[in-house]
Protein backbone atom coordinates (compact mmCIF):
# COMPACT_ATOMS: atom_id res chain seq x y z
CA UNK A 1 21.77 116.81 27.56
CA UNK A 2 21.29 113.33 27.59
CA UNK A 3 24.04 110.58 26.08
CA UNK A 4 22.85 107.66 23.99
CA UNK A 5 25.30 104.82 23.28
CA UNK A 6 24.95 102.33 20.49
CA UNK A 7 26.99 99.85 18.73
CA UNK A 8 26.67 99.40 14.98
CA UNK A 9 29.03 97.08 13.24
CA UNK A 10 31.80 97.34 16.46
CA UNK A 11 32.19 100.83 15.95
CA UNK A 12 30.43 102.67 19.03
CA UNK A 13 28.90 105.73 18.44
CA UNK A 14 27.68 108.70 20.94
CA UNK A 15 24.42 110.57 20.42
CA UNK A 16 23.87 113.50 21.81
CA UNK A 17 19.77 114.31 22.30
CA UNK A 18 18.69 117.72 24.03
CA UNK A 19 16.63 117.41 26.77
CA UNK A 20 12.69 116.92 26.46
CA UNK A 21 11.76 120.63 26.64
CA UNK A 22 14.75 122.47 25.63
CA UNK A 23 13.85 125.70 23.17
CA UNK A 24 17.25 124.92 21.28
CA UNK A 25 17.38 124.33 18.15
CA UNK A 26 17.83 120.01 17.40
CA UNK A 27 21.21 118.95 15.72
CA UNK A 28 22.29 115.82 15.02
CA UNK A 29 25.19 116.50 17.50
CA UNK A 30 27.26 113.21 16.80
CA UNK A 31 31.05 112.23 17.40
CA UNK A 32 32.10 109.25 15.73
CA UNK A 33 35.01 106.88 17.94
CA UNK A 34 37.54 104.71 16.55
CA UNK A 35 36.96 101.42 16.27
CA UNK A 36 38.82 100.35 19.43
CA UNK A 37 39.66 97.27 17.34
CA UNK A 38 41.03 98.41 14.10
CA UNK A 39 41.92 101.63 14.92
CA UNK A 40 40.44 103.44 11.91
CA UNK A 41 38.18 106.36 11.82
CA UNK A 42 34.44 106.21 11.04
CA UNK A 43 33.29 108.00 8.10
CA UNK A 44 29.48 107.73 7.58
CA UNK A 45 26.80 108.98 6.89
CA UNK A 46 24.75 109.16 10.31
CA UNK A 47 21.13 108.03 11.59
CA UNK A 48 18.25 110.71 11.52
CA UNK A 49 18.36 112.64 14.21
CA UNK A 50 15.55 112.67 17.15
CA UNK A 51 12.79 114.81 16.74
CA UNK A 52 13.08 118.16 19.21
CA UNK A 53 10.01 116.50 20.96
CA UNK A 54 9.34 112.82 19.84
CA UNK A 55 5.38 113.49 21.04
CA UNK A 56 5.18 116.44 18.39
CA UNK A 57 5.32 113.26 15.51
CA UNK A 58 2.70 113.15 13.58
CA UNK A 59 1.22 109.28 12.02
CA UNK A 60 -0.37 108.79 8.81
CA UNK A 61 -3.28 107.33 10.71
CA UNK A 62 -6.09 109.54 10.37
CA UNK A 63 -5.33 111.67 13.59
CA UNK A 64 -2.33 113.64 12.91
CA UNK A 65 -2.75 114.55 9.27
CA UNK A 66 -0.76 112.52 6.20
CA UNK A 67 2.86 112.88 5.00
CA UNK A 68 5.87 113.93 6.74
CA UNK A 69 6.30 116.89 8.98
CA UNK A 70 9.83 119.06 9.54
CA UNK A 71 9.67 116.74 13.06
CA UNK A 72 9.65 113.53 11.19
CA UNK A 73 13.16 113.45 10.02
CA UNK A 74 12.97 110.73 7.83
CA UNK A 75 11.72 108.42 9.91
CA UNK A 76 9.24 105.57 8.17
CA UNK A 77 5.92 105.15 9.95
CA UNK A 78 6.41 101.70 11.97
CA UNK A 79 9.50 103.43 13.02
CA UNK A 80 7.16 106.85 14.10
CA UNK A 81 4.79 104.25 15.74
CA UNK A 82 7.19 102.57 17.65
CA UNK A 83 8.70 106.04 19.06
CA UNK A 84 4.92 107.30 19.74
CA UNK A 85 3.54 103.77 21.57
CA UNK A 86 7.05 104.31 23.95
CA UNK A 87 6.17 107.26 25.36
CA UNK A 88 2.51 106.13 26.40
CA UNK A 89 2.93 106.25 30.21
CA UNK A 90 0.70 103.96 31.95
CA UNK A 91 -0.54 103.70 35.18
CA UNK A 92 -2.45 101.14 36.84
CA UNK A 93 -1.40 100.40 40.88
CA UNK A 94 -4.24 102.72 42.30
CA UNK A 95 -5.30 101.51 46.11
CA UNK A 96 -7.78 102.71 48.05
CA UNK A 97 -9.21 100.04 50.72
CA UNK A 98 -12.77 99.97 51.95
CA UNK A 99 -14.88 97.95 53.70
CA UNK A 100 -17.76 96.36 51.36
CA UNK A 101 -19.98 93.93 53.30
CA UNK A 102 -17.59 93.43 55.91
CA UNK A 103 -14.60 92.22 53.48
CA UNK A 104 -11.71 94.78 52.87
CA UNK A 105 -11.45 95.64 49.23
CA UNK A 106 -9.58 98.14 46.43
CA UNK A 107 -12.02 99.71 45.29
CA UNK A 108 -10.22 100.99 42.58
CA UNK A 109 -8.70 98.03 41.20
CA UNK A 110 -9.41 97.97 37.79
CA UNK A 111 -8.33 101.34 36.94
CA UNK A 112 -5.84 102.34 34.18
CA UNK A 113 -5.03 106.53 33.68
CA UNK A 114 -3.37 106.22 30.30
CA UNK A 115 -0.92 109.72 29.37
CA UNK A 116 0.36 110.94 26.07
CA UNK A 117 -1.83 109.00 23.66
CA UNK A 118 -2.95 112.02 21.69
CA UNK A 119 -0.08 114.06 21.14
CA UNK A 120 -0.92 118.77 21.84
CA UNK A 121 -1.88 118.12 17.50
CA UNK A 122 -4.22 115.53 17.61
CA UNK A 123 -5.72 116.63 20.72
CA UNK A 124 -6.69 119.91 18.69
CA UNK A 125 -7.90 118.02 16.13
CA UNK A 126 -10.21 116.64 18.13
CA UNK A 127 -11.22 119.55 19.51
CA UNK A 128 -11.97 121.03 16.33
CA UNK A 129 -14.20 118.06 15.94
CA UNK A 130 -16.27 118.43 18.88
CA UNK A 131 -17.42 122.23 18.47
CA UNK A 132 -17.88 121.35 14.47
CA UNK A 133 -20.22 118.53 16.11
CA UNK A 134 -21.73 121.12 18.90
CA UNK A 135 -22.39 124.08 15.77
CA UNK A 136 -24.17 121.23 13.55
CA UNK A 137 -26.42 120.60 16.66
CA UNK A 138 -27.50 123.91 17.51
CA UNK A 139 -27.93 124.32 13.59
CA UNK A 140 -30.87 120.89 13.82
CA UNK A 141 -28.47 119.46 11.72
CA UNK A 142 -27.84 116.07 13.95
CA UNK A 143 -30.69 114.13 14.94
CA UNK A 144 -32.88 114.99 17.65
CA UNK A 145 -31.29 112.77 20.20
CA UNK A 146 -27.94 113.06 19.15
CA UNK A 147 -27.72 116.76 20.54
CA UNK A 148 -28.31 118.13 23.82
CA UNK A 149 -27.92 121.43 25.33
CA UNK A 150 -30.73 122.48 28.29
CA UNK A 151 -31.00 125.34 29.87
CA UNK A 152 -28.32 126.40 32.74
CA UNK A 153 -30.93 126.61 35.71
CA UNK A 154 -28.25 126.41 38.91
CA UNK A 155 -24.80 125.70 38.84
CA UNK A 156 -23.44 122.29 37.53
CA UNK A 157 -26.35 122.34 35.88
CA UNK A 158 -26.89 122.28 31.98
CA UNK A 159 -23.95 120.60 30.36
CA UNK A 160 -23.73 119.92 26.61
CA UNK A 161 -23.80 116.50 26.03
CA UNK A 162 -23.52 114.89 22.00
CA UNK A 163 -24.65 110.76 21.73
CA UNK A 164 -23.23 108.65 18.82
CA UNK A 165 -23.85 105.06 18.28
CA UNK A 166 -27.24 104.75 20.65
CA UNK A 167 -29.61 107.16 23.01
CA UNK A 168 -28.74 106.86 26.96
CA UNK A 169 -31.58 107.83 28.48
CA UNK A 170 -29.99 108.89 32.00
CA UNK A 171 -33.38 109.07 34.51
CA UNK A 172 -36.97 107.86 33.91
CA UNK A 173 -38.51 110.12 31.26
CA UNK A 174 -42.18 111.26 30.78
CA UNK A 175 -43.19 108.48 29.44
CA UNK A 176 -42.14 106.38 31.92
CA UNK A 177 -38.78 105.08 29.99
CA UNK A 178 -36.34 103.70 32.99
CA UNK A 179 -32.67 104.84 32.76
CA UNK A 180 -30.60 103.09 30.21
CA UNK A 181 -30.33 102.40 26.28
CA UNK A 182 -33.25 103.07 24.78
CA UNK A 183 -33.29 101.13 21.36
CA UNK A 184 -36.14 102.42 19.74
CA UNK A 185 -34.34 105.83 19.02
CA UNK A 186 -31.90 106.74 16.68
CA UNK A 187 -28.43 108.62 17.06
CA UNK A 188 -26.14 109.86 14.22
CA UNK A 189 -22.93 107.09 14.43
CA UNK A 190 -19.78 107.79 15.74
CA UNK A 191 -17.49 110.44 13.35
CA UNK A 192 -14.42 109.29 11.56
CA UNK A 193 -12.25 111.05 13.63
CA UNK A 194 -14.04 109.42 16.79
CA UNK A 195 -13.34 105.92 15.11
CA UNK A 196 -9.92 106.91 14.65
CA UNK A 197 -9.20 107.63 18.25
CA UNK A 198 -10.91 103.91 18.98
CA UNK A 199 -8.35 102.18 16.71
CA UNK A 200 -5.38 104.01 17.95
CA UNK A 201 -6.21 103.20 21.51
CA UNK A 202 -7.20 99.38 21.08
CA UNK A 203 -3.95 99.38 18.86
CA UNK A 204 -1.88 100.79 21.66
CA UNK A 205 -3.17 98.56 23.87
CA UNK A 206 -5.34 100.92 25.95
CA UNK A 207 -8.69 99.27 25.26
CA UNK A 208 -8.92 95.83 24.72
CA UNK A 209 -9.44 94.11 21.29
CA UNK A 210 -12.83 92.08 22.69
CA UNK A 211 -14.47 95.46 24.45
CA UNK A 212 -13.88 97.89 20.75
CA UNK A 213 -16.52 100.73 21.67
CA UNK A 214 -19.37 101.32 19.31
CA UNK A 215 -20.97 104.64 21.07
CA UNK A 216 -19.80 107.44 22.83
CA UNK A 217 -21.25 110.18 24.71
CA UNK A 218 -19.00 114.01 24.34
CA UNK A 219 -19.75 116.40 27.38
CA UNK A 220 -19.14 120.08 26.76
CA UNK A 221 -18.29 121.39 30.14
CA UNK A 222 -18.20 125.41 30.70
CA UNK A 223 -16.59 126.37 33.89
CA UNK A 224 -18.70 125.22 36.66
CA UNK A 225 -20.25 122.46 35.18
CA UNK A 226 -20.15 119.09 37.34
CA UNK A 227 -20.65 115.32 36.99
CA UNK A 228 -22.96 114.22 40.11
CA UNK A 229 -21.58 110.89 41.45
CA UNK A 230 -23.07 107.43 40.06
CA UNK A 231 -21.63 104.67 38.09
CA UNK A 232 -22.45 103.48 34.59
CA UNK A 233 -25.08 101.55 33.70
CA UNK A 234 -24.70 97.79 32.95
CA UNK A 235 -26.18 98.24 29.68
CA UNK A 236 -22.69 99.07 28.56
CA UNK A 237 -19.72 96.87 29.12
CA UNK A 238 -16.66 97.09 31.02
CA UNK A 239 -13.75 98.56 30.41
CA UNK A 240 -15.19 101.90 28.83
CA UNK A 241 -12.80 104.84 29.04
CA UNK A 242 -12.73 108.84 29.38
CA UNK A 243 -10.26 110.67 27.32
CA UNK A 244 -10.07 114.79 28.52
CA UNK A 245 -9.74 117.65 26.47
CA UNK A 246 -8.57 121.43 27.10
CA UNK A 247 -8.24 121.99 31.26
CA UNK A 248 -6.93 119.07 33.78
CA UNK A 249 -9.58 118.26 36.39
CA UNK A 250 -10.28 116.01 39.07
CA UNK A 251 -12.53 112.86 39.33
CA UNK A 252 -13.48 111.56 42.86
CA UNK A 253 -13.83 108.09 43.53
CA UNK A 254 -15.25 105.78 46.65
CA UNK A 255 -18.11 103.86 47.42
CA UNK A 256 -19.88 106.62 48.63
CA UNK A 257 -19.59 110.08 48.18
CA UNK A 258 -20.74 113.33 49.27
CA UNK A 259 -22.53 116.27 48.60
CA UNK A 260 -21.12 119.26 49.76
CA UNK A 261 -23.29 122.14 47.76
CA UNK A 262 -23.99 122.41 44.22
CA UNK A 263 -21.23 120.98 41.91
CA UNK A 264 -18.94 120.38 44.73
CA UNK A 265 -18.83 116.84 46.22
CA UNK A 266 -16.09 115.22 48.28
CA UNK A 267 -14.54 111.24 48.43
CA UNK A 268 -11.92 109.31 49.58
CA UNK A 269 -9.78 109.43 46.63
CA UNK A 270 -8.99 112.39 43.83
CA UNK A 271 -7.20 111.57 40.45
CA UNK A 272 -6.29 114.20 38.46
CA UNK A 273 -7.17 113.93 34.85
CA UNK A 274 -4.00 115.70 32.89
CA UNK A 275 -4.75 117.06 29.07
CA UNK A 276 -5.14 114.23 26.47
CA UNK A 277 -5.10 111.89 29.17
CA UNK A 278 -7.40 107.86 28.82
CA UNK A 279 -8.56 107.02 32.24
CA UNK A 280 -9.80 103.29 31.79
CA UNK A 281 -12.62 102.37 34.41
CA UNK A 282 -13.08 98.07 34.83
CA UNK A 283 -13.62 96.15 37.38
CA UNK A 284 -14.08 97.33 41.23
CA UNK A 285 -13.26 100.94 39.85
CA UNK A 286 -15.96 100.64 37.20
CA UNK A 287 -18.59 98.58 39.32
CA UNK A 288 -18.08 99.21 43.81
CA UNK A 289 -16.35 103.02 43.84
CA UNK A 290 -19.10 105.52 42.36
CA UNK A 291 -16.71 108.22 40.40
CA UNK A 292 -18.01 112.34 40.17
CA UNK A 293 -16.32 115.49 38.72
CA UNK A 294 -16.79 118.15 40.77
CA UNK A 295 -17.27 121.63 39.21
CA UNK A 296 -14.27 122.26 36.29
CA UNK A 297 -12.48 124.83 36.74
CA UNK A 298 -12.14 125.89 32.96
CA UNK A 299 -13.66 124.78 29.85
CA UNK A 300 -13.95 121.21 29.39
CA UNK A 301 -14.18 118.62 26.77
CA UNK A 302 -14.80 114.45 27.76
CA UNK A 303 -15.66 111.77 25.52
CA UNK A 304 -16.42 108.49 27.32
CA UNK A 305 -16.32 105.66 24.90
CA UNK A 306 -18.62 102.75 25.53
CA UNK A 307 -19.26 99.32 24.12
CA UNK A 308 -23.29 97.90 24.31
CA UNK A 309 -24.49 95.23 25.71
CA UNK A 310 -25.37 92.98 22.43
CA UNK A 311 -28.51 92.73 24.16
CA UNK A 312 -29.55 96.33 24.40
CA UNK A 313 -28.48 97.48 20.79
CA UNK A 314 -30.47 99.85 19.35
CA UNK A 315 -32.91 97.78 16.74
CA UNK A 316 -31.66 99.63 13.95
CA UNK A 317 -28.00 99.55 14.90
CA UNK A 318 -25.21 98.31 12.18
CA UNK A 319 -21.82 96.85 12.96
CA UNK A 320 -19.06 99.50 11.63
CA UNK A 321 -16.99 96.96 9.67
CA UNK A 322 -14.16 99.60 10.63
CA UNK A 323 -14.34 98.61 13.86
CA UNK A 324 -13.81 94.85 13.50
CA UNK A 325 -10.62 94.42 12.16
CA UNK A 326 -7.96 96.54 14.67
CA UNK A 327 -5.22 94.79 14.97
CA UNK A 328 -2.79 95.86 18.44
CA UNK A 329 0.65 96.99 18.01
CA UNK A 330 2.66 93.94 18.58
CA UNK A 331 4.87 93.79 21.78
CA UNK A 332 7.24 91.68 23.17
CA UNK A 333 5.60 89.44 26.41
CA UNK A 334 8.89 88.72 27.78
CA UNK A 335 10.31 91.99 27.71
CA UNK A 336 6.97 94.32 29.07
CA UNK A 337 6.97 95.41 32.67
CA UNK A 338 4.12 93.86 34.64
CA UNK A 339 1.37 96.60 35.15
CA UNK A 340 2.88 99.52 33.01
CA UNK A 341 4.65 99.89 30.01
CA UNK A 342 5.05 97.35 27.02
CA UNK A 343 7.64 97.59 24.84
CA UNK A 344 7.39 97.23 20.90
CA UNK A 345 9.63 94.48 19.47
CA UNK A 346 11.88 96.96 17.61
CA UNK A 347 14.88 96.41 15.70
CA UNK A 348 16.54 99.73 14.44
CA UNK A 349 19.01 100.42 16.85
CA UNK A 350 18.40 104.11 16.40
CA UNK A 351 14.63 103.62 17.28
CA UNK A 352 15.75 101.23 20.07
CA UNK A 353 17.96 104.29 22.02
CA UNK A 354 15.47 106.77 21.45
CA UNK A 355 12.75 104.12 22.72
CA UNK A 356 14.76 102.96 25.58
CA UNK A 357 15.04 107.48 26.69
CA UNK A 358 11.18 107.48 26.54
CA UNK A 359 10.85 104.30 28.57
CA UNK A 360 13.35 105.95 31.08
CA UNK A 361 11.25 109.41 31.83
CA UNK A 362 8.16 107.01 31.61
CA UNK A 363 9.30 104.88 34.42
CA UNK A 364 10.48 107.95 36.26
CA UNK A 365 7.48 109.88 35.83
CA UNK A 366 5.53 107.07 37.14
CA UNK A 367 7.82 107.20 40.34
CA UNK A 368 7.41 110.97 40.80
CA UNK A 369 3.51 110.56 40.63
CA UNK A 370 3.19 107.95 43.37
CA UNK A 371 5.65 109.38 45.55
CA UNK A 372 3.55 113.09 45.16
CA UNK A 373 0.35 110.98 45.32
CA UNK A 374 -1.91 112.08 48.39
CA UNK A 375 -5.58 111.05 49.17
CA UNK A 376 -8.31 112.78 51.30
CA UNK A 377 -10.46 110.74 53.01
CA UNK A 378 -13.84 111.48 54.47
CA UNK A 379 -16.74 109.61 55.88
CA UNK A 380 -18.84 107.38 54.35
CA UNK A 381 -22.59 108.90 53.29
CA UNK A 382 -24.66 106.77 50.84
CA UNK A 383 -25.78 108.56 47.46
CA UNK A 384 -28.75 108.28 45.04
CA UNK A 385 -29.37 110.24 41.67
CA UNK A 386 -31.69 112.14 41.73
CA UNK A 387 -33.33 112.71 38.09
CA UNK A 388 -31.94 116.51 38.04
CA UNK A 389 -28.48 115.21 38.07
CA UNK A 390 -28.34 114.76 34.69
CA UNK A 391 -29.37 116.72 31.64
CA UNK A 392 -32.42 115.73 29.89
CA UNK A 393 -31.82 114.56 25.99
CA UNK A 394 -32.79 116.23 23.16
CA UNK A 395 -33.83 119.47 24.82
CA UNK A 396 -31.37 122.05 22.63
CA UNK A 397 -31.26 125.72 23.20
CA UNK A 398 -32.48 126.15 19.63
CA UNK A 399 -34.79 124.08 17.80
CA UNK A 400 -33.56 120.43 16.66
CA UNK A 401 -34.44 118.90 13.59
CA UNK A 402 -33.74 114.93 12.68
CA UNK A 403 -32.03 114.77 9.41
């Protein structure tokens, strides 16, 4: 068990929490000390006690449902916020050097892998969501281009993909269309729960406030299935972000990459992608390393959540007035830690000791990661797309109607 000290009024009291993972039942196992001052005993009543696993609250924002839950114990929602935006673990020293036209360079500066931002609820939620989303395609009930599912012709081959907000058009098509946004065509706009997940990450300070995605592109992996390497077209703006759903996988990064057979490629550097996890891509990371996901080994879920270029919106395209008033949870400056965790001006001293335990395993489990951390390296081999590598849009298994 862990021990949490706090004053209140100059009487010091002890808090016992159970560990993060412990299948015993939570009590609010307090002892109450004399004041060492006056000598009397404390007799009150005393603060809510910590949830058995502060991830499992649930916010009134959309995501997690409305009202309390048995695992809210009282607690208001700034002070369920607050507990939630400590535990967001965030990491963001990746290194890999290279040589790019003869100057050394990270080519994965840039990148952010962002970890308990949808809590095991939310996450199946979202889930939910997505094969909702995937049974209204294959019923014709999106529009043409929103819903994709070819045909499974070789391995890697044939993943679902879903586009809100605009059509990507990923190679040059029959008519002679070149890769990118094509703003002619129409998409259904992103889902409320989709927009939900978009203000709780620029709130949280995952995404910035002047990069607020309006599309989004959901891949539905099945076991197998592969991302070939490239990296994302300039018609959308950097950051944009990958959030993963239902089985961890790896993405491969480096300026070039290889092809070993059919969904299997190798790089210089591997990143595991845990469950529920943001992986941010800006900079070097988004623009010099090309990034692939080799063949999953389970079921997979992504959404990648992308901003336009104002200059390649769709013609018919509307500003979601949602979408342009977020406001980010407010931290302190002075007290966040350069490069990884932020911490929420807070001034319940309960919320403070259970925010200060998150922060803790945070920092630790950002220790334990880079000291585990371990690259492969292999040599360099340049890599173009070729126009199989993707699936082409609008082709479903079953006949798509637009709305």
């Amino acid at each position: 068990q862990l021990i949490l000290t706090y004053e209140c009024c100059n009487d010091l009291i002890i808090v016992s929490i159970p560990e993060r993972g412990s299948e015993s039942t939570v009590t609010s196992d307090i002892t109450l000390i004399s004041n060492p001052v006056t000598g009397k005993q404390l007799a009150r009543t005393p603060p809510p006690p910590p949830p058995a696993a502060n991830s499992d609250i649930l916010l009134n924002d959309g995501l997690g449902g409305s009202g309390s839950t048995s695992s809210d114990n009282g607690l208001s929602e700034e002070q369920k916020e607050h507990i939630r935006f400590s535990q967001v673990v965030r990491k963001k020293d990746f290194v890999h050097m290279e040589k790019i036209n003869g100057k050394s360079m990270n080519v994965l500066k840039g990148l952010e892998l962002h970890t308990k931002v949808f809590n095991a609820e939310e996450q199946k939620k979202i889930i939910e969501c997505v094969y909702n989303l995937q049974c209204m395609g294959q019923k014709g009930q999106l529009r043409e281009r929103t819903y994709s599912e070819p045909r499974k012709w070789m391995r890697g081959k044939g993943r679902v993909t879903i586009q809100f907000g605009c059509c990507y058009n990923y190679a040059v098509d029959k008519i002679g269309n070149p890769p990118g946004i094509l703003r002619e065509e129409e998409v259904d706009p992103l889902p409320p729960l989709f927009k939900q997940m978009i203000k709780r990450m620029v709130r949280w300070h995952v995404l910035p406030t002047m990069c607020v995605p309006n599309s989004c592109i959901v891949n539905i992996y099945n076991e197998g299935d592969c991302i070939p390497p490239h990296i994302d077209h300039h018609d959308f703006l950097r950051p944009f972000c990958t959030v993963s759903f239902l089985t961890q996988c790896n993405i491969l990064f480096g300026s070039s990459l290889k092809i070993v057979s059919p969904g299997e490629f190798s790089g210089p550097v591997s990143i595991p992608l845990p469950v529920g996890s943001v992986l941010i891509l800006n900079g070097n990371g988004a623009d010099i390393a090309k990034h692939c996901v080799p063949a999953v080994p389970g079921k997979r879920i992504s959404i990648t959540f992308r901003r336009m270029d104002e200059s390649k919106l769709p013609y018919n395209f509307l500003p979601d007035p949602e979408l342009s008033r977020i406001k980010p949870f407010i931290v302190s400056p002075s007290s966040a830690p350069q490069g990884h965790h932020q911490k929420p001006v807070i001034n319940s001293s309960f919320v403070k000791a259970i925010v200060q335990q998150n922060q803790h395993r945070n920092d630790q489990a950002i220790k334990d990661k880079s000291d585990q951390e371990a690259t492969k390296t292999t040599k360099n081999d340049s890599f173009l797309c070729g126009n199989d590598d993707f699936p082409p849009l609008g082709k479903a298994s079953k006949g798509a109607s637009r709305r």
